[in-house]
N, C-alpha and C. Protein backbone atom coordinates (compact mmCIF):
# COMPACT_ATOMS: atom_id res chain seq x y z
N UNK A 1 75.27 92.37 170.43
CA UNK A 1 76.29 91.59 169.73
C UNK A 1 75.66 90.85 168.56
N UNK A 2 76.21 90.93 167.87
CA UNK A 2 75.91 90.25 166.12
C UNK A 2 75.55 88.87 166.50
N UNK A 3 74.70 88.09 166.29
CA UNK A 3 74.69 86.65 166.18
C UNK A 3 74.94 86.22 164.70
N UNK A 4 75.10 84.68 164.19
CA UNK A 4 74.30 83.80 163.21
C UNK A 4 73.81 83.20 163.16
N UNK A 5 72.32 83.33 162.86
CA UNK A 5 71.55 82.24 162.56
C UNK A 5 71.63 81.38 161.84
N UNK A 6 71.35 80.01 161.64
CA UNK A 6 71.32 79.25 160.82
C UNK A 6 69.84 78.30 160.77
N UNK A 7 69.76 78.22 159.64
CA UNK A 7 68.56 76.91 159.34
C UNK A 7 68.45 76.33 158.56
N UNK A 8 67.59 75.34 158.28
CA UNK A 8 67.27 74.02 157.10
C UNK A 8 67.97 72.66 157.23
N UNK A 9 68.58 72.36 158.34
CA UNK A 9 68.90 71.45 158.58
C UNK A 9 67.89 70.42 158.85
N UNK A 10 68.08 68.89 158.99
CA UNK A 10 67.17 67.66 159.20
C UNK A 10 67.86 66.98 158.67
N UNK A 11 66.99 65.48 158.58
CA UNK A 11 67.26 64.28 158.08
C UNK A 11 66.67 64.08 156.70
N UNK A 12 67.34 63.23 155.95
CA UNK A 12 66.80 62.90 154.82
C UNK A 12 67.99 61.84 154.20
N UNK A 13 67.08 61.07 153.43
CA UNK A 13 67.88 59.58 152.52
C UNK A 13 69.24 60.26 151.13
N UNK A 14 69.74 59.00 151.45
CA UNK A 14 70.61 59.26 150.23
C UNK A 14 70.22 59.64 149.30
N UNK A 15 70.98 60.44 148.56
CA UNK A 15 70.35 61.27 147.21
C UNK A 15 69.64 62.16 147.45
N UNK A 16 68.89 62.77 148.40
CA UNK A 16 68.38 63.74 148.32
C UNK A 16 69.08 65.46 148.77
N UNK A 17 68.30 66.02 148.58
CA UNK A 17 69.13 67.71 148.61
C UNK A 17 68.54 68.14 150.15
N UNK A 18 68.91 69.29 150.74
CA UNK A 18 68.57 70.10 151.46
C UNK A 18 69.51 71.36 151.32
N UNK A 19 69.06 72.14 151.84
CA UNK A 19 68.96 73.70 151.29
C UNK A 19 69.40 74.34 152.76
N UNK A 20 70.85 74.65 153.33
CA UNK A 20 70.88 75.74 154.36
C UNK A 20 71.01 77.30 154.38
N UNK A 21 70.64 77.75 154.99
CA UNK A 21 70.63 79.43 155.39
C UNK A 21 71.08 79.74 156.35
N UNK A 22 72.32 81.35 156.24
CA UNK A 22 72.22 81.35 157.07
C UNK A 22 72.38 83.00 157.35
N UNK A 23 72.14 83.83 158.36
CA UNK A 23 71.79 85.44 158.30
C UNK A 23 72.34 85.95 159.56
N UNK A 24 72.78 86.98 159.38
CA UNK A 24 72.80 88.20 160.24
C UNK A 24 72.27 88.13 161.41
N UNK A 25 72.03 88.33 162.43
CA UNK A 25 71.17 89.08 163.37
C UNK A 25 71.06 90.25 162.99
N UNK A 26 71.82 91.30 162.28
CA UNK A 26 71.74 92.78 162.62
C UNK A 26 71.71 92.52 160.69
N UNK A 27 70.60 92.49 159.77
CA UNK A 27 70.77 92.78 158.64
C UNK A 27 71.61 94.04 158.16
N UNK A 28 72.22 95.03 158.83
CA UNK A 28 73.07 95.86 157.83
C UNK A 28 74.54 95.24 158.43
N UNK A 29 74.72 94.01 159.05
CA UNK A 29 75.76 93.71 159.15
C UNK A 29 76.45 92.93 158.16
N UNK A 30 77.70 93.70 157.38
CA UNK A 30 78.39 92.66 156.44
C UNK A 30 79.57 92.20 156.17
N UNK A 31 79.89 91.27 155.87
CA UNK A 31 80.65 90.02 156.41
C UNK A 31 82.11 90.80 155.06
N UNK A 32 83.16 90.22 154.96
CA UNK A 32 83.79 90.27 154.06
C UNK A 32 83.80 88.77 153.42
N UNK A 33 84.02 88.02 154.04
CA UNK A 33 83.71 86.39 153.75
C UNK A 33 82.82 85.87 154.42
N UNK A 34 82.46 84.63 154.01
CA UNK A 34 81.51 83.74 154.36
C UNK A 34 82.06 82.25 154.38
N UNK A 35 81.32 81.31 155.61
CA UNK A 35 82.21 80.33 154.81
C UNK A 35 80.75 79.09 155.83
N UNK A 36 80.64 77.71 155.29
CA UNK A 36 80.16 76.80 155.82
C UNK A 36 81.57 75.86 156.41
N UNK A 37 80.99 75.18 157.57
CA UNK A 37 82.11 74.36 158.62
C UNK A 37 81.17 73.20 158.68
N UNK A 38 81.88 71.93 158.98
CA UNK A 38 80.73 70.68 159.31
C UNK A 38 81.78 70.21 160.70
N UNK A 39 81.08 69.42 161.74
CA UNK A 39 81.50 68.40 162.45
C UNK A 39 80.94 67.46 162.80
N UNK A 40 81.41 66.33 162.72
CA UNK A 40 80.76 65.16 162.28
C UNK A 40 81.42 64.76 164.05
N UNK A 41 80.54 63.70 164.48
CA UNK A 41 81.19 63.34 165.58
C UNK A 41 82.33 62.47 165.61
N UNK A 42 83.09 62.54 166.59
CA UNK A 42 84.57 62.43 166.61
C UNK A 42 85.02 62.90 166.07
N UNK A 43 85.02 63.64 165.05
CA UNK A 43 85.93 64.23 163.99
C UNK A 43 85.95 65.71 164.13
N UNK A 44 87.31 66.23 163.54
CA UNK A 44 87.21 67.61 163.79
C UNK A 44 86.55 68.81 162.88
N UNK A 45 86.63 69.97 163.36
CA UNK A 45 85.49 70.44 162.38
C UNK A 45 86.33 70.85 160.95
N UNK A 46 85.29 71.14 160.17
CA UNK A 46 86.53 70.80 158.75
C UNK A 46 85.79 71.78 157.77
N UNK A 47 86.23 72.71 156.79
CA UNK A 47 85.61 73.31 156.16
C UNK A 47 85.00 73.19 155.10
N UNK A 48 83.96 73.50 154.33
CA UNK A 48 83.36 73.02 153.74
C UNK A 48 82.97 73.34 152.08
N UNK A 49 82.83 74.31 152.47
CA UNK A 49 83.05 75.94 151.15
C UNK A 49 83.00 77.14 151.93
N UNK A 50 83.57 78.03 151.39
CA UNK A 50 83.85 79.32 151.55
C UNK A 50 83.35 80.83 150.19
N UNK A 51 82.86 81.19 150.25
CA UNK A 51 82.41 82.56 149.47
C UNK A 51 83.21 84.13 149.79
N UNK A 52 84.06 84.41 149.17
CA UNK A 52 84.54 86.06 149.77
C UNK A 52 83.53 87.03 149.14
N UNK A 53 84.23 88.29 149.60
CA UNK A 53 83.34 89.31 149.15
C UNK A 53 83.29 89.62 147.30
N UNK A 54 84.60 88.89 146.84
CA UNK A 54 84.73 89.21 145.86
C UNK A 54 84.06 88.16 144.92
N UNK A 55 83.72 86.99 145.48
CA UNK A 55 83.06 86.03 144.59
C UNK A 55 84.04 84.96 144.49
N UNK A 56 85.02 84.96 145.46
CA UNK A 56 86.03 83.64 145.10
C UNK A 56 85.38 82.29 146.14
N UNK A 57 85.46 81.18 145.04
CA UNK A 57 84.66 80.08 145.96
C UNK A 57 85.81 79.21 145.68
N UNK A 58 85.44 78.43 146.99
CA UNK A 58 86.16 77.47 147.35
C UNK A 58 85.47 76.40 147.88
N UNK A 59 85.52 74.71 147.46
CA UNK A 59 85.31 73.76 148.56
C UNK A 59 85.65 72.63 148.98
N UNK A 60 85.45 72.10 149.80
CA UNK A 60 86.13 70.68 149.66
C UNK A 60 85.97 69.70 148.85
N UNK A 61 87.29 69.04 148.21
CA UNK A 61 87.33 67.72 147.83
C UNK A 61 86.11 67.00 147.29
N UNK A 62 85.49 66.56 149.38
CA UNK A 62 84.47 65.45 149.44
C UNK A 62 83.28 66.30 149.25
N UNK A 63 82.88 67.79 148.90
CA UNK A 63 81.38 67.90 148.38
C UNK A 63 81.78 68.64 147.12
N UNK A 64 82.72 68.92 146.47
CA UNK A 64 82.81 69.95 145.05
C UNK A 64 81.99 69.03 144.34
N UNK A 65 81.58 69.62 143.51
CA UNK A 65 80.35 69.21 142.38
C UNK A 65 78.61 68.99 143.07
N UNK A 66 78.72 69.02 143.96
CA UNK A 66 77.46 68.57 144.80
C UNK A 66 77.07 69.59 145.46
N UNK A 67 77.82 70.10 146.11
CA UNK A 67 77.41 71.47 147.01
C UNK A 67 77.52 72.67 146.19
N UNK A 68 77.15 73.61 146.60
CA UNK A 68 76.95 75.23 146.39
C UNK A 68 76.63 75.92 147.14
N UNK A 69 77.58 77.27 147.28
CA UNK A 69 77.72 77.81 148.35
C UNK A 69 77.37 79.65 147.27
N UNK A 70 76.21 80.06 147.87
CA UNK A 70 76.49 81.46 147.57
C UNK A 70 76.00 82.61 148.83
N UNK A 71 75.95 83.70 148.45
CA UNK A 71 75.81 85.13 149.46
C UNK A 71 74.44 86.51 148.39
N UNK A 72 73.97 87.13 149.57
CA UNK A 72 73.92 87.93 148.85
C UNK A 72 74.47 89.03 148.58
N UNK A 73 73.96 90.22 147.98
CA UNK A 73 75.03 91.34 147.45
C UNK A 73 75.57 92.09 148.35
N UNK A 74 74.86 92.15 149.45
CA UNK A 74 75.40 92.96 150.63
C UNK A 74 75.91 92.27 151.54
N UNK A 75 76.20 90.91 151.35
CA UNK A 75 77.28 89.99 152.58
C UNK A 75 76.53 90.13 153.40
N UNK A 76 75.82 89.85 153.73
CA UNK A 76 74.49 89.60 155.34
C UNK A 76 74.17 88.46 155.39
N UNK A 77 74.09 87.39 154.31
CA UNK A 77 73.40 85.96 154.34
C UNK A 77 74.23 84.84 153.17
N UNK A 78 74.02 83.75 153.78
CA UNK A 78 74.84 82.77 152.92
C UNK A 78 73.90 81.13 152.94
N UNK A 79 73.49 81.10 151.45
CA UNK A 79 72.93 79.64 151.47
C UNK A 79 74.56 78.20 150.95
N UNK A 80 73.78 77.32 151.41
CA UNK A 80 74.53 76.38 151.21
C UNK A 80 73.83 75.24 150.37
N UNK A 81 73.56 74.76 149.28
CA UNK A 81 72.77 74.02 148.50
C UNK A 81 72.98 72.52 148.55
N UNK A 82 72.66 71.56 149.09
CA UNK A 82 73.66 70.19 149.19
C UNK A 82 72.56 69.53 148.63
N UNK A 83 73.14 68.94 147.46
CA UNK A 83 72.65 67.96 146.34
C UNK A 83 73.54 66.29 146.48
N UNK A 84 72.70 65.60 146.34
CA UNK A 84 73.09 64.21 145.85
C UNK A 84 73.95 63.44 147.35
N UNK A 85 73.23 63.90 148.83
CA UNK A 85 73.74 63.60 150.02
C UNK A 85 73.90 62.30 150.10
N UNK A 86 75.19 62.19 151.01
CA UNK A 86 75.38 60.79 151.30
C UNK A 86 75.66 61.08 152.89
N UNK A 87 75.37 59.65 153.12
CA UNK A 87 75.58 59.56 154.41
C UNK A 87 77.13 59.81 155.79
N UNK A 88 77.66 59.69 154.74
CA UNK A 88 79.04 60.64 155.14
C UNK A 88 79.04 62.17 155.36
N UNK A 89 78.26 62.57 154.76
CA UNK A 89 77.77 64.22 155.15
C UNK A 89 76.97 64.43 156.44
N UNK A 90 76.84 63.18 156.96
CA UNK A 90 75.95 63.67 158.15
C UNK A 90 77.04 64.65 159.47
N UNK A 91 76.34 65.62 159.65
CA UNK A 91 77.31 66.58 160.99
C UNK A 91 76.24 67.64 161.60
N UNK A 92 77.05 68.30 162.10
CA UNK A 92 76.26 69.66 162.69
C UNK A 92 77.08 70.40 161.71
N UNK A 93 76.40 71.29 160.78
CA UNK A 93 77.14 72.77 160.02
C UNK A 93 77.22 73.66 160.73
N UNK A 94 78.05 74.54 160.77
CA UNK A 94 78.16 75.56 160.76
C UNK A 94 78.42 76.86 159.83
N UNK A 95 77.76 77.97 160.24
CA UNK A 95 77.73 79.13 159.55
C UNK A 95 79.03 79.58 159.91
N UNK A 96 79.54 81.15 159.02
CA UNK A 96 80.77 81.73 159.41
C UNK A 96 81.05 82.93 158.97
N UNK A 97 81.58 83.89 159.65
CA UNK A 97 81.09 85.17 159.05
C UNK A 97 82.74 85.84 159.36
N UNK A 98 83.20 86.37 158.55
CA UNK A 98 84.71 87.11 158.39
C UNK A 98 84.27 88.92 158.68
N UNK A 99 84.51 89.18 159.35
CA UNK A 99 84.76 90.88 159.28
C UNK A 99 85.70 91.40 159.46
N UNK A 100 86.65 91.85 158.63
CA UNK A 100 88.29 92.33 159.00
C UNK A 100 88.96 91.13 159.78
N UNK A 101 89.61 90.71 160.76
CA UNK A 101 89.67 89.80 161.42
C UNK A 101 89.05 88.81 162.66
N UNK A 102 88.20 89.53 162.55
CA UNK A 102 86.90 88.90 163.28
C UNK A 102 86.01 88.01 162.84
N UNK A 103 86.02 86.72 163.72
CA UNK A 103 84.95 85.53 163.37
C UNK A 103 83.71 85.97 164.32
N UNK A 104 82.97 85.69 163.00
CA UNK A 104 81.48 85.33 163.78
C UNK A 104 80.78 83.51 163.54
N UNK A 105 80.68 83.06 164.68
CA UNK A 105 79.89 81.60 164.16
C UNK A 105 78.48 81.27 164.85
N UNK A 106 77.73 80.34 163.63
CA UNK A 106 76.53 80.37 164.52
C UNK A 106 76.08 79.36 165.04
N UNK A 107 75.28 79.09 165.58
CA UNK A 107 74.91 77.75 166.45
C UNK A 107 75.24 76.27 166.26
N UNK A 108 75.00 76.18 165.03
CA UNK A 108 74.73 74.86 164.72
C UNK A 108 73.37 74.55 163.80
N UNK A 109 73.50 73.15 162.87
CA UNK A 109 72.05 73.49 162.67
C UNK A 109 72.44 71.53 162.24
N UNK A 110 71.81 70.66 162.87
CA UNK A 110 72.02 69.28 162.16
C UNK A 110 71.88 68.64 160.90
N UNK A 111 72.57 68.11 160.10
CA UNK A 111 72.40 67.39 159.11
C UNK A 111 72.27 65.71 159.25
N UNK A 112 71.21 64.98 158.96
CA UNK A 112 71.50 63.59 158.96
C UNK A 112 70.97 62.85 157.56
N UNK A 113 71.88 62.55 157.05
CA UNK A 113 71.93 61.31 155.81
C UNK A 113 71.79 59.98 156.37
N UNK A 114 70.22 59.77 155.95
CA UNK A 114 70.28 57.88 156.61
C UNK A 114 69.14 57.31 156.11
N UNK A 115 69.22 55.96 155.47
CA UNK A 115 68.30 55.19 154.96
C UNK A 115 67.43 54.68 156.39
């Protein structure tokens, strides 16, 4: 069965960036979309940006201009770029993988914003 991995999560202060990844288990497996998810505790999980196969991006509100979300050419992997963090971004992300109507999600990977 296909997994997703994810990584680059940790802690780090306001203003700073971190960089997530996230891949395949089965590299010739490819996604039609892609998308990052956050859940923050108590709160529900909420989406974050999204990448299709065709290059249409989408993201939320509270990270457009700050975040970046891309894939590579063969839909197998998806980074997530988070610039200029605040402490309101702190959650567990999640990865997300579209195949025809099939979700794939992956573990988890923590984010914490904190002086």
């Amino acid at each position: 069965q296909v997994q997703l991995v994810e990584s680059g999560g940790g802690l780090v202060q306001p203003g700073e960036s971190l960089r997530l990844s996230c891949a395949a288990s089965a590299s010739i497996f490819r996604f039609t979309a892609m998308a990052w998810y956050r859940q923050a505790p108590g709160k529900q999980r909420e989406l974050v940006a999204s990448i299709s196969g065709g290059g249409t991006l989408n993201y939320a509100d509270s990270v457009n201009g700050r975040f970046t979300i891309s894939r590579n050419k063969a839909m197998t992997t998806t980074t997530l770029q988070m610039n200029s963090l605040k402490p309101e971004d702190t959650a567990v992300y999640f990865c997300r993988g579209l195949r025809g109507n099939i979700e794939y999600w992956g573990q988890g990977t923590q984010v914490t914003v904190s002086s």
